[in-house]
Protein backbone atom coordinates (compact mmCIF):
# COMPACT_ATOMS: atom_id res chain seq x y z
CA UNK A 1 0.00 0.00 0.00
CA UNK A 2 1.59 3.47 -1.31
CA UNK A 3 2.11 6.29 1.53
CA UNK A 4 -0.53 8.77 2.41
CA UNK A 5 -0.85 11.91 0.40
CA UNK A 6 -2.55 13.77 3.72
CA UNK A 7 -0.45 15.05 6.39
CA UNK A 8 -1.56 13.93 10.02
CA UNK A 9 -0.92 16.31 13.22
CA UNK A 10 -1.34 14.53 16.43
CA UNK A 11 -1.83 16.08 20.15
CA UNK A 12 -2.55 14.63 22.91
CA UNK A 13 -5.07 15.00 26.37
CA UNK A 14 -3.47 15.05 28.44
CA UNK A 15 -0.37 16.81 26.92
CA UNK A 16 0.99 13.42 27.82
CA UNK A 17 -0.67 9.58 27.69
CA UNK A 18 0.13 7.92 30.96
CA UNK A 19 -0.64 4.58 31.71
CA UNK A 20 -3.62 2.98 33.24
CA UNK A 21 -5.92 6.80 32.98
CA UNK A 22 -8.10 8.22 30.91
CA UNK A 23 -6.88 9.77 27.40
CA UNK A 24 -6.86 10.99 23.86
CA UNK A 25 -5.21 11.10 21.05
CA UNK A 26 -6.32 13.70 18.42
CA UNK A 27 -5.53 13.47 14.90
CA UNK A 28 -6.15 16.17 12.57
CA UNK A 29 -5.55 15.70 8.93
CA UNK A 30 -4.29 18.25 6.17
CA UNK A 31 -3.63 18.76 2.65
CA UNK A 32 -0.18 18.24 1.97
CA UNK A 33 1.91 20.58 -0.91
CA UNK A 34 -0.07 18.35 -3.76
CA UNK A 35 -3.15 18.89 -3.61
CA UNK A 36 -5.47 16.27 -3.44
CA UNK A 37 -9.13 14.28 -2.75
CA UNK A 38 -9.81 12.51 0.14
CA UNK A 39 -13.30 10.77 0.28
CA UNK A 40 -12.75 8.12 3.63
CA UNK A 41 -10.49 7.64 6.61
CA UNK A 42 -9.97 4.82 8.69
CA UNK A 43 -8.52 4.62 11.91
CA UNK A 44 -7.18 1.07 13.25
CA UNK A 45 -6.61 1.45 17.48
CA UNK A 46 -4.87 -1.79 19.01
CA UNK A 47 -7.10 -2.57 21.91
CA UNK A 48 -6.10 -4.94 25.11
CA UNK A 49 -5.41 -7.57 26.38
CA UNK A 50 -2.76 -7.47 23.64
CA UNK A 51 0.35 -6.47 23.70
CA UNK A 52 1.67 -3.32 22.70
CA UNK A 53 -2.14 -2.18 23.15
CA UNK A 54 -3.43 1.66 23.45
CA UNK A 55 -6.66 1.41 25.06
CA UNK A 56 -8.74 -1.36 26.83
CA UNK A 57 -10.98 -3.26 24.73
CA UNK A 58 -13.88 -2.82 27.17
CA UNK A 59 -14.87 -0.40 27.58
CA UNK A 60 -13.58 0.27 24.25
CA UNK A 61 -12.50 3.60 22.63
CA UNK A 62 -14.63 5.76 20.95
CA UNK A 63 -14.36 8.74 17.85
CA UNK A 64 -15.98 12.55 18.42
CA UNK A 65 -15.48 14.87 14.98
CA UNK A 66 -15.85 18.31 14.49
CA UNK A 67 -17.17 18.37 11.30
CA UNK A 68 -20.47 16.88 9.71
CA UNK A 69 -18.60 16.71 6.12
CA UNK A 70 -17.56 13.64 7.55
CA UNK A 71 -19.35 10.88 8.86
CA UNK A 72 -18.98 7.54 10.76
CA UNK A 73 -19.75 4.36 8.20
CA UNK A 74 -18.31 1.64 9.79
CA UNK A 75 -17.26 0.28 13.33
CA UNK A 76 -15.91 -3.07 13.93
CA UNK A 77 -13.49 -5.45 15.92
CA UNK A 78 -10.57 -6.78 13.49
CA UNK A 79 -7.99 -8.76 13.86
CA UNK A 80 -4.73 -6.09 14.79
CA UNK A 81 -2.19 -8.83 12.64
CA UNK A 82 -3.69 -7.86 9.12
CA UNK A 83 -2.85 -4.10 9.73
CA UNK A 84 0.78 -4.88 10.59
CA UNK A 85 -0.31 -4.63 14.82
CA UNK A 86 0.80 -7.78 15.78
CA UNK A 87 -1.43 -10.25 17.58
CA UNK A 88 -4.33 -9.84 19.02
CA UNK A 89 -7.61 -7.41 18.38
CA UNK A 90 -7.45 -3.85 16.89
CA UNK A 91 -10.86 -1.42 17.19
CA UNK A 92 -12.00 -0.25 13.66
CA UNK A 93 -13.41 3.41 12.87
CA UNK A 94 -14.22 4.71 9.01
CA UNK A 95 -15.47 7.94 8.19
CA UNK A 96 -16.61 9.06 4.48
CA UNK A 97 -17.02 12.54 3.09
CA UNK A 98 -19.74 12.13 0.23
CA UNK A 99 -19.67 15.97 -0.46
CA UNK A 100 -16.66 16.14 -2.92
CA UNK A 101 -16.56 20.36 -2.12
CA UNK A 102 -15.49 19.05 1.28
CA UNK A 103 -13.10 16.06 0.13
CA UNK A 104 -9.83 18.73 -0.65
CA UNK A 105 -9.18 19.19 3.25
CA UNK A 106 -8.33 22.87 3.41
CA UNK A 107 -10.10 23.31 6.52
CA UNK A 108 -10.30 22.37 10.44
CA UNK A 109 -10.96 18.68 10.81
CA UNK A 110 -10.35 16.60 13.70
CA UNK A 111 -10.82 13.25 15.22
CA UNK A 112 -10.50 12.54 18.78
CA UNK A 113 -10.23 9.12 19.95
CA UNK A 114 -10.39 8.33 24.02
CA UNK A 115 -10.04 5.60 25.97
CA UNK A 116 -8.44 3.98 29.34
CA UNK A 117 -4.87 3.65 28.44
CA UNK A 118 -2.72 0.79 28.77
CA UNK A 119 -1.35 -0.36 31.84
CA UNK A 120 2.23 -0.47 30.78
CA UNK A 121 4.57 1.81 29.30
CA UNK A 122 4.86 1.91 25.33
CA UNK A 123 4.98 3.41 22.21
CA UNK A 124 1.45 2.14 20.43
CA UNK A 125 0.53 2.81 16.68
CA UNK A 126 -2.32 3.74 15.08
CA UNK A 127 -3.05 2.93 11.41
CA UNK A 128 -4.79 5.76 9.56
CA UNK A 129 -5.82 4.14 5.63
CA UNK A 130 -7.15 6.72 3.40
CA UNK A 131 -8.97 6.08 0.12
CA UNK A 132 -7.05 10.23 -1.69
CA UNK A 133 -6.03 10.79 -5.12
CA UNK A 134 -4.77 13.46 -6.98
CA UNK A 135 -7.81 14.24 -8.77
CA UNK A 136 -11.51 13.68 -7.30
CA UNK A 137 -12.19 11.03 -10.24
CA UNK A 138 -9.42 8.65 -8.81
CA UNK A 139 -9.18 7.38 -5.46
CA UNK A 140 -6.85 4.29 -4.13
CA UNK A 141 -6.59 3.53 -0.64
CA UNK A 142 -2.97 4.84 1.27
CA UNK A 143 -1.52 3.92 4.68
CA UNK A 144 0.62 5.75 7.17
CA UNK A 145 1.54 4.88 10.58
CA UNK A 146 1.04 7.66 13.86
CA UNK A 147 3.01 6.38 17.15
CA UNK A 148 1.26 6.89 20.14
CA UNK A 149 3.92 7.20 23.35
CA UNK A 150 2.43 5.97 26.71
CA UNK A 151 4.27 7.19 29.65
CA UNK A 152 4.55 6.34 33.26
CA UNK A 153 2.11 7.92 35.77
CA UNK A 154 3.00 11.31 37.29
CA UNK A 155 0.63 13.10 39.35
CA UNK A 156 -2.34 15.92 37.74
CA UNK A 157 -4.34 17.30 38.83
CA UNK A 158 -6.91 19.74 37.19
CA UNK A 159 -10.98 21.16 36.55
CA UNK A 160 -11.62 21.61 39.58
CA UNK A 161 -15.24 23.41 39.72
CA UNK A 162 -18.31 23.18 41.29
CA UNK A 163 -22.06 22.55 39.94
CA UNK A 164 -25.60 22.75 41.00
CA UNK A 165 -27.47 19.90 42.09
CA UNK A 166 -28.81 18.30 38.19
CA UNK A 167 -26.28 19.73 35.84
CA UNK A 168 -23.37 18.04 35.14
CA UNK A 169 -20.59 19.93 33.45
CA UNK A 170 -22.01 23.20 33.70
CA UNK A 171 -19.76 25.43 36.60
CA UNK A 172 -21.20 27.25 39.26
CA UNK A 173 -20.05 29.31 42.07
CA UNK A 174 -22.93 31.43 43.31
CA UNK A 175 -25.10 29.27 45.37
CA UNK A 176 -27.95 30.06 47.83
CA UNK A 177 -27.43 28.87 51.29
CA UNK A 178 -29.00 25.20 51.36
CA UNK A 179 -28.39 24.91 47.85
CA UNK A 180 -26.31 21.16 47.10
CA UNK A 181 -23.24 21.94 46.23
CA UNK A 182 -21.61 19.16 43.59
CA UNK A 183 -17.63 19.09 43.02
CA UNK A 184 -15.76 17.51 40.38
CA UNK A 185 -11.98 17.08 39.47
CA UNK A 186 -9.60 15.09 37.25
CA UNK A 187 -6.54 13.57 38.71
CA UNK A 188 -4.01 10.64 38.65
CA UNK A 189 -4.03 10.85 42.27
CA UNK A 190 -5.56 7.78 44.68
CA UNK A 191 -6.11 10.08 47.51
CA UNK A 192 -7.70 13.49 47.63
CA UNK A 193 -8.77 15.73 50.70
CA UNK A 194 -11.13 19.19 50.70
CA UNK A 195 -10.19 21.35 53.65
CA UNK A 196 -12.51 24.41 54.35
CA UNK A 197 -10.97 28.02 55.29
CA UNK A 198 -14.51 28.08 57.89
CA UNK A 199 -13.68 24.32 59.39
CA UNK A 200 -10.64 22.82 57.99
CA UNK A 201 -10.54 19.38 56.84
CA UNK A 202 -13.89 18.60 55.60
CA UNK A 203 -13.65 15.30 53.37
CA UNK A 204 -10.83 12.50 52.61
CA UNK A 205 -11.09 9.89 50.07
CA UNK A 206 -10.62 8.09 46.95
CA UNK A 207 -12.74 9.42 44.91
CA UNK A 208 -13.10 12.30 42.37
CA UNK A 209 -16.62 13.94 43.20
CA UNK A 210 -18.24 14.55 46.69
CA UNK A 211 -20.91 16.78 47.34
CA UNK A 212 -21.79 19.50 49.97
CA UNK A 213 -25.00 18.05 50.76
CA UNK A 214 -26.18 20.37 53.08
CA UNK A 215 -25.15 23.81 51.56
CA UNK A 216 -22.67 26.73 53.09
CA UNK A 217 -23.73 29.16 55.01
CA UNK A 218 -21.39 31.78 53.66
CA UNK A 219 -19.26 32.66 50.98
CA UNK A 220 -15.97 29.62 51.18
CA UNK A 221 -12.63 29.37 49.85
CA UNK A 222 -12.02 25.09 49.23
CA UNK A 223 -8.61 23.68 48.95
CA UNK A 224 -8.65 20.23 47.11
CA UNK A 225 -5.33 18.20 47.76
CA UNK A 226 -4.28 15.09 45.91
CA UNK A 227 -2.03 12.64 46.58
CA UNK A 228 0.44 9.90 44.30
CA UNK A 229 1.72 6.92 46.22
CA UNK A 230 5.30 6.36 45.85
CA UNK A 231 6.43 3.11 44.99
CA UNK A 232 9.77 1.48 45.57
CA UNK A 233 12.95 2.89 47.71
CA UNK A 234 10.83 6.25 47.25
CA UNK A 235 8.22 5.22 49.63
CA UNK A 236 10.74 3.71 52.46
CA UNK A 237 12.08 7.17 52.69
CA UNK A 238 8.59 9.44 52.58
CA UNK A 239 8.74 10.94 56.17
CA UNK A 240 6.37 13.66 54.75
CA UNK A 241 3.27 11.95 54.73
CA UNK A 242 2.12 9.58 57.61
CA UNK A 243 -0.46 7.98 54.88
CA UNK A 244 2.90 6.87 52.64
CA UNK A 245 1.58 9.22 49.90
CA UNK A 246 4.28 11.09 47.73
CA UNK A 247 3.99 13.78 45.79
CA UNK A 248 1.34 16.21 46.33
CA UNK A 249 -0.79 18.67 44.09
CA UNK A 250 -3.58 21.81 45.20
CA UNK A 251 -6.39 23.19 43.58
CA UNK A 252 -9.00 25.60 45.34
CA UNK A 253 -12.02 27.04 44.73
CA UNK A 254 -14.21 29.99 46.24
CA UNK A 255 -17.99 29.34 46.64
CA UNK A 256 -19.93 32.53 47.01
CA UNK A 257 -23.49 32.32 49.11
CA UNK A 258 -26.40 34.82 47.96
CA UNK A 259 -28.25 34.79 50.95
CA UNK A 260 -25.27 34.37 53.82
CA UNK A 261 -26.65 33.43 57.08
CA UNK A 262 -24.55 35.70 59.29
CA UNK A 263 -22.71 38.53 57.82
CA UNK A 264 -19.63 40.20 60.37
CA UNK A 265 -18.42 43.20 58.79
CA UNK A 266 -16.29 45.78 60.82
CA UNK A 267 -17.99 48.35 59.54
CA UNK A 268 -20.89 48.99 56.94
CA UNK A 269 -21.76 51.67 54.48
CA UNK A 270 -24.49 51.60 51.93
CA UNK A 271 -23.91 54.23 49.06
CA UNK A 272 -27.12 53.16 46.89
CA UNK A 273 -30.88 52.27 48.23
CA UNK A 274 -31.54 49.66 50.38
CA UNK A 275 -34.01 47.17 51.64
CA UNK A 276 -34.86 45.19 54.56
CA UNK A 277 -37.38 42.37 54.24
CA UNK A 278 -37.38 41.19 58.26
CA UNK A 279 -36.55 42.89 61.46
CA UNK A 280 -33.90 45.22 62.23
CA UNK A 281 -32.25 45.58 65.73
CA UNK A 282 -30.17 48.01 66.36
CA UNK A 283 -28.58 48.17 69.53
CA UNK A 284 -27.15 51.97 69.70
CA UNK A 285 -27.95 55.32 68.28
CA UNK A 286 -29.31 55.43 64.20
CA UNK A 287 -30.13 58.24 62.42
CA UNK A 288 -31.83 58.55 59.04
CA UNK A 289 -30.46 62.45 57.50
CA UNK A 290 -32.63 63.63 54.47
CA UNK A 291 -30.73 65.75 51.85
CA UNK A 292 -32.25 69.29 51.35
CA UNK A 293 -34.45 70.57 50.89
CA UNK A 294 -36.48 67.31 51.83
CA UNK A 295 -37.79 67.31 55.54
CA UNK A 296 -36.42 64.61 57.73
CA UNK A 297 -38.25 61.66 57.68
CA UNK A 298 -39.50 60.17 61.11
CA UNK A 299 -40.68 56.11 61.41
CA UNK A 300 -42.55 55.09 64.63
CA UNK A 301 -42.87 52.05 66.63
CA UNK A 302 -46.10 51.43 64.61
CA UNK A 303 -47.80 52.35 61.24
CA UNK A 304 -46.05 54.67 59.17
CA UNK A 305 -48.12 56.94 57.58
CA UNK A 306 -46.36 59.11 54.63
CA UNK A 307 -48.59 62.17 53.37
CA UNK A 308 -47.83 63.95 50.10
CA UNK A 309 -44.17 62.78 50.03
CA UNK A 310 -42.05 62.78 47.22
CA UNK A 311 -39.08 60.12 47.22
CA UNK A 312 -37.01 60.71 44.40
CA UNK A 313 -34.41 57.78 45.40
CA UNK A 314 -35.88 54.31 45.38
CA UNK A 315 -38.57 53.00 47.26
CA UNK A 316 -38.57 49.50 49.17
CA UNK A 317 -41.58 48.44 50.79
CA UNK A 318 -42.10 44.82 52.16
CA UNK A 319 -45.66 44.79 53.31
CA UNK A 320 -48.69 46.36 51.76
CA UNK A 321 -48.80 49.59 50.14
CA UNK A 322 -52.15 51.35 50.02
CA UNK A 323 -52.94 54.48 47.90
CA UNK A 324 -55.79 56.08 47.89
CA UNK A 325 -54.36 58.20 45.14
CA UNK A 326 -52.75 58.77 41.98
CA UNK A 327 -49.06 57.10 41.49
CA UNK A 328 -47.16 58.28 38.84
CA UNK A 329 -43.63 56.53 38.70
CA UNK A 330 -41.17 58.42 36.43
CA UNK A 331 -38.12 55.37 37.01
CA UNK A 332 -38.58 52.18 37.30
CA UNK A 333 -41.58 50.37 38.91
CA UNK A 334 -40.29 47.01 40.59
CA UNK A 335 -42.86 44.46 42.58
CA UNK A 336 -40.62 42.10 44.59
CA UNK A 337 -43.40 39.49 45.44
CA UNK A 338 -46.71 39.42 42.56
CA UNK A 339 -48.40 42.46 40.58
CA UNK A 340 -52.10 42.09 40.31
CA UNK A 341 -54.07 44.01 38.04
CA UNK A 342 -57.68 43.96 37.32
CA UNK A 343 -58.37 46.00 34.66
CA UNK A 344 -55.95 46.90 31.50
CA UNK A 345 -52.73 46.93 31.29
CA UNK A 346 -50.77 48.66 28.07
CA UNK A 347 -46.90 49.88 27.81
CA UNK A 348 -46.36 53.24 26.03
CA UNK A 349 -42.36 51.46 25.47
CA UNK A 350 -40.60 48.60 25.15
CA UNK A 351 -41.81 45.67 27.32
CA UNK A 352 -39.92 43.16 27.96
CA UNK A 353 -41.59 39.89 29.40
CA UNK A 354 -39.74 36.72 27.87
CA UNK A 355 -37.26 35.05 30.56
CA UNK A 356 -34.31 32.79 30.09
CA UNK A 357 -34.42 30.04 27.41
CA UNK A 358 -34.47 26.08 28.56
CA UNK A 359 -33.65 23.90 26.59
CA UNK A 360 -35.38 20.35 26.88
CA UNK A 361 -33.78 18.52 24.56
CA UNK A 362 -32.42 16.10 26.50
CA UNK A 363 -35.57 14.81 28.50
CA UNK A 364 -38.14 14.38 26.50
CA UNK A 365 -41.58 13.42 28.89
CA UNK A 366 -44.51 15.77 30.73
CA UNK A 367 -43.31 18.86 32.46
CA UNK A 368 -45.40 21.43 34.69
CA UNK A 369 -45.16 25.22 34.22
CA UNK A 370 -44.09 26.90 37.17
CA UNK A 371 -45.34 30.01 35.01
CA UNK A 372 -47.18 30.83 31.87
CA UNK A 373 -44.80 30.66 28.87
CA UNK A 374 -44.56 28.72 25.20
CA UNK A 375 -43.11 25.50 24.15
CA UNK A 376 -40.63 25.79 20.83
CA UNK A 377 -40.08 22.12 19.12
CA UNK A 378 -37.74 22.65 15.60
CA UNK A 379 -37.09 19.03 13.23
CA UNK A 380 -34.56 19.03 10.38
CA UNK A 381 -32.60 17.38 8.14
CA UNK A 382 -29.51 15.68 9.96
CA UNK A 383 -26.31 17.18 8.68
CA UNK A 384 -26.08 18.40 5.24
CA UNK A 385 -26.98 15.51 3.72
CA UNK A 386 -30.95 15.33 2.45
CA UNK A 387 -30.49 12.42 0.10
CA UNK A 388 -29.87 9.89 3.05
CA UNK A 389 -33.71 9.14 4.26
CA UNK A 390 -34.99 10.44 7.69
CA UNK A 391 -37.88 11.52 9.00
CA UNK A 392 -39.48 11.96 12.28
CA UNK A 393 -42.41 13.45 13.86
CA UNK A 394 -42.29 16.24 17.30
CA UNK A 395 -45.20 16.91 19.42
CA UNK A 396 -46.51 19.09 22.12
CA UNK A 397 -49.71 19.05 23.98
CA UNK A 398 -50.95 20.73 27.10
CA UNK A 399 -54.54 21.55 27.77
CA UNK A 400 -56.45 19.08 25.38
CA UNK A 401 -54.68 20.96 22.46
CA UNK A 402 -51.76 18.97 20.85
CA UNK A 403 -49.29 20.45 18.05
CA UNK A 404 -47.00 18.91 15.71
CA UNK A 405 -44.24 18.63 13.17
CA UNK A 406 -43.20 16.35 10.46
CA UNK A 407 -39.39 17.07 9.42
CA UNK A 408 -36.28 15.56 8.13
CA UNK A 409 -36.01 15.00 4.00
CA UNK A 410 -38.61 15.16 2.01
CA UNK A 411 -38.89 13.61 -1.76
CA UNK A 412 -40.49 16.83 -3.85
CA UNK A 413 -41.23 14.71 -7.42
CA UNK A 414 -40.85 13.44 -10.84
CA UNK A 415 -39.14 15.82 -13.66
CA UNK A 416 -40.84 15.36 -16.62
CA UNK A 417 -37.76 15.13 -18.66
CA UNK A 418 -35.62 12.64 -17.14
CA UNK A 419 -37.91 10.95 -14.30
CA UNK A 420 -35.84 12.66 -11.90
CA UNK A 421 -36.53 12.11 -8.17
CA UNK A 422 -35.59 15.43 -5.96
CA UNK A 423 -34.72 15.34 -2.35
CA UNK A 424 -34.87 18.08 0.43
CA UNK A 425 -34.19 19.18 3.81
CA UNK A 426 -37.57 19.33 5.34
CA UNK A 427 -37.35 22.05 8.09
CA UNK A 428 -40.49 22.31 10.38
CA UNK A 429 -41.34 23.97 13.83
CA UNK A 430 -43.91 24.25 16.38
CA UNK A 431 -45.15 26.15 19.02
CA UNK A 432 -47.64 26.12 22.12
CA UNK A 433 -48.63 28.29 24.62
CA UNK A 434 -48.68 26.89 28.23
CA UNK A 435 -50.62 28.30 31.34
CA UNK A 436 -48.96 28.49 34.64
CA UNK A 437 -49.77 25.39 36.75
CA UNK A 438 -50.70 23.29 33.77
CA UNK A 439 -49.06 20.38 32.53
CA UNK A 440 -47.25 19.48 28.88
CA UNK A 441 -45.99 16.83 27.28
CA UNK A 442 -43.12 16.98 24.38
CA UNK A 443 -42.17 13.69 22.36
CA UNK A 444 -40.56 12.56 19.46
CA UNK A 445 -40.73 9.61 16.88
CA UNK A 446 -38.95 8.66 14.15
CA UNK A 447 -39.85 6.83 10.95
CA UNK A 448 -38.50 3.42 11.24
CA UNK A 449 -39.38 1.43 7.86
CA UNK A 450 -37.00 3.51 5.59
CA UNK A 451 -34.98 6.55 7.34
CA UNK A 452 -31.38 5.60 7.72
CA UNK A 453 -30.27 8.63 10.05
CA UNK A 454 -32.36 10.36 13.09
CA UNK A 455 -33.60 14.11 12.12
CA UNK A 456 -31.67 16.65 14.62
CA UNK A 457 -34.84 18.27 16.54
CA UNK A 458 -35.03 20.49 20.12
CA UNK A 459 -36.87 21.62 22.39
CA UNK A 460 -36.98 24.48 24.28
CA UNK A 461 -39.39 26.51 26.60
CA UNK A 462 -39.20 29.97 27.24
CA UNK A 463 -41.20 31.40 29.88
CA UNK A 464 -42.81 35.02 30.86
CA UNK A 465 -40.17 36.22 33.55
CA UNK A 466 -38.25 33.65 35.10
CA UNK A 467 -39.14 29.81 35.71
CA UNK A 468 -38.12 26.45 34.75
CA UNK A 469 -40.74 23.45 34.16
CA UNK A 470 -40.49 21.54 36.62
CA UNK A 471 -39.90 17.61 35.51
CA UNK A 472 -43.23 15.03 36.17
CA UNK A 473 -42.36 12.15 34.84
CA UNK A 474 -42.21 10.04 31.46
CA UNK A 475 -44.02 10.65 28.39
CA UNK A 476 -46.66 8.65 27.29
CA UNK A 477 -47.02 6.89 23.86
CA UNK A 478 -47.12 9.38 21.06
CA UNK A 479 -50.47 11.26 20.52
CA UNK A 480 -49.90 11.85 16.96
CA UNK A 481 -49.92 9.14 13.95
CA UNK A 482 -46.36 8.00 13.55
CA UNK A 483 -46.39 5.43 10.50
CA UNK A 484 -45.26 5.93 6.72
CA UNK A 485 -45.55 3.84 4.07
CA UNK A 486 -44.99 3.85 0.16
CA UNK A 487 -46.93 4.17 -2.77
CA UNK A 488 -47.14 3.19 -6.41
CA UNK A 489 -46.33 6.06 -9.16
């Protein structure tokens, strides 16, 4: 087999493969000084319990790409002796690029394949075949070789964060008091501990996640420590650590608390407004000084009654606020708590009453709105590629009332001329309103008896002001036909 007309760049995560851990290797493939065509790759990754293996066969590695150009068409176990890897099995990843605009690789392509890495030191390989030529007409398959050097484990340490309660992966470190506080690292380490700057040591073990269970109380500086063993002569002589553990790595972390439950300052000064929603003690002299030419405000032990007073600062007020009156706001009108109104209500300006999108993609089921707001569902065509069949069907119902879509690729019809059969992307959305209180159900299907890939389709909910669905449980079957079938020209 002649040599590969690509050029392959590898990197590594970690910078370095050490044995026995988590890793990847990513390859990235260019156009060399010819130019050329390049319509398939295949990567060939020695797996255990073979010698000379990269990663363990189970659980085996896997392949992420950046691009949708390319896409995965085969996946198999092979025997590692017919691609020159000795004995033994070998993992087996192709990729095609149909789209021959996108087969001269010019631009950013990468694979990355991860896995748990060997146990002992070595210098694996992995095959790379492509199926290039010098002209997009003529392809022949090529070969080239990419060592992989596993190294002997050294101590990391690193992502360190902290997340709420039911979301993985995304960081956090504002937190109300209460809240469950999740923590996360990476590490070659065997022992970690978390020491507090409130309490000290607060948790020792072998794991790489612990939670806070109970909350803070107040804003918290954490100090994550982890710890190698040392092995050999290098361990008889550790007098460091009574444990026996060697080398040591630190990480921290400040958590800050939104609602603290005891604040300490040495002294306090308020430039702005502000508001008290409970009780306030003081246990020396206070005085409240109104800036001319206002008169000096006076509150009593009991009601507080405020005639024909202008306030041109803000105004807080935690209980009920009567007015007999006209109130004409100039600023900004804020209601902390709810804003009832019983007759109409216009804007003269912008209004702006749409809250944070959610997306709720990835759990599909019945939710309940925790306020009024409107379900978004969106099918398409997977990729860029309409002539591979799909189709699928999204729903939404809440109230009796149930709306859907029908997306994916859709076969237009016959040319006259030539009998041609035209394929396109079949785009589609939906969207229903949802009261506050009131349950909804979102689902998806797809078409079985002919689609070869799944449409891509979300969903999302966006609600007036603030307020994630709250989950309810599974969906039920779908509430919508969900069959296709053929017919005769």
């Amino acid at each position: 087999m002649t040599d590969a007309l690509l050029t392959y760049q590898t990197s590594f995560l970690p910078e370095t493969l050490q044995v026995n851990q988590s890793g990847s290797v990513i390859i990235t493939p260019r156009q060399g000084a010819t130019p050329c065509w390049c319509r398939a790759l295949t990567f060939i990754v020695k797996t255990a319990p073979d010698p000379d293996y990269l990663f363990l066969a189970s659980p085996g590695p896997t392949v992420e790409y950046n691009n949708r150009n390319w896409v995965p068409s085969e996946e198999k176990v092979v025997a590692a002796a017919d691609y020159g890897l000795g004995v033994g099995d070998a993992k087996y990843f192709k990729f095609h690029c149909e789209d021959e605009e996108h087969q001269q690789i010019t631009y950013d392509l990468e694979f990355t394949i991860t896995g748990h890495t060997t146990s002992e030191v070595t210098t694996s390989t992995i095959v790379v075949i492509e199926e290039s030529g010098t002209s997009p007409s003529s392809f022949t398959e090529k070969e080239t070789d990419l060592p992989v050097p596993v190294t002997t484990l050294s101590l990391f340490l690193r992502n360190f964060m902290a997340t709420a309660d039911g979301k993985p992966g995304v960081p956090c470190t504002r937190f109300n008091r209460g809240d469950k506080i999740v923590l996360s690292w990476e590490s070659s380490g065997t022992h970690f501990t978390i020491y507090s700057d409130k309490t000290g040591e607060i948790w020792s073990g072998g794991g790489k996640d612990w939670s806070i269970d109970a909350g803070l109380a107040a804003d918290t500086t954490l100090v994550l420590a982890a710890s190698l063993p040392m092995v050999g002569e290098d361990a008889e002589a550790d007098e460091d650590l009574a444990l026996g553990l060697g080398s040591k790595l630190y990480a921290s972390l400040t958590v800050t608390i939104a609602d603290p439950a005891i604040l300490t300052p040495h002294e306090l000064k308020v430039a702005g407004p502000s508001t008290l929603d409970g009780s306030l003690s003081v246990s020396g002299a206070a005085t409240l000084t109104a800036a001319a030419p206002a008169d000096a405000l006076t509150i009593a032990s009991g009601r507080t009654v405020l005639k024909d007073t202008a306030v041109t600062g803000a105004l807080g007020v935690t209980g009920n606020l009567g007015v007999t009156g006209t109130v004409t706001a100039t600023g900004a009108l804020t209601a902390q708590n709810g804003l009832a109104v019983s007759g109409a209500l216009s804007a003269a300006g912008p209004a702006a009453i749409l809250g944070e999108r959610f997306s709720l993609t990835e759990r599909l089921g019945i939710y309940m709105a925790s306020t009024d707001g409107y379900v978004i569902g969106t099918i398409q065509c997977s990729g860029n590629f309409p002539v591979r069949p799909q189709m699928g069907w999204i729903w939404a119902s809440a109230g009796g009332v149930t709306v859907s879509a029908t997306g994916g690729s859709t076969a237009f019809c016959f040319v006259p001329n030539d009998r041609k059969l035209w394929i396109g992307s079949n785009n589609q959305s939906l969207h229903l309103p949802v009261r506050k209180g009131e349950n909804f159900t979102i689902g998806f299907a797809m078409e079985a008896a002919i689609s070869v890939v799944k449409p891509t389709y979300s969903f999302f909910w966006i609600p007036f002001g603030a307020g994630r669905p709250d989950w309810v449980g599974e969906a039920p079957p779908p509430s919508i036909p969900t069959k296709s079938d053929a017919i005769q020209i």
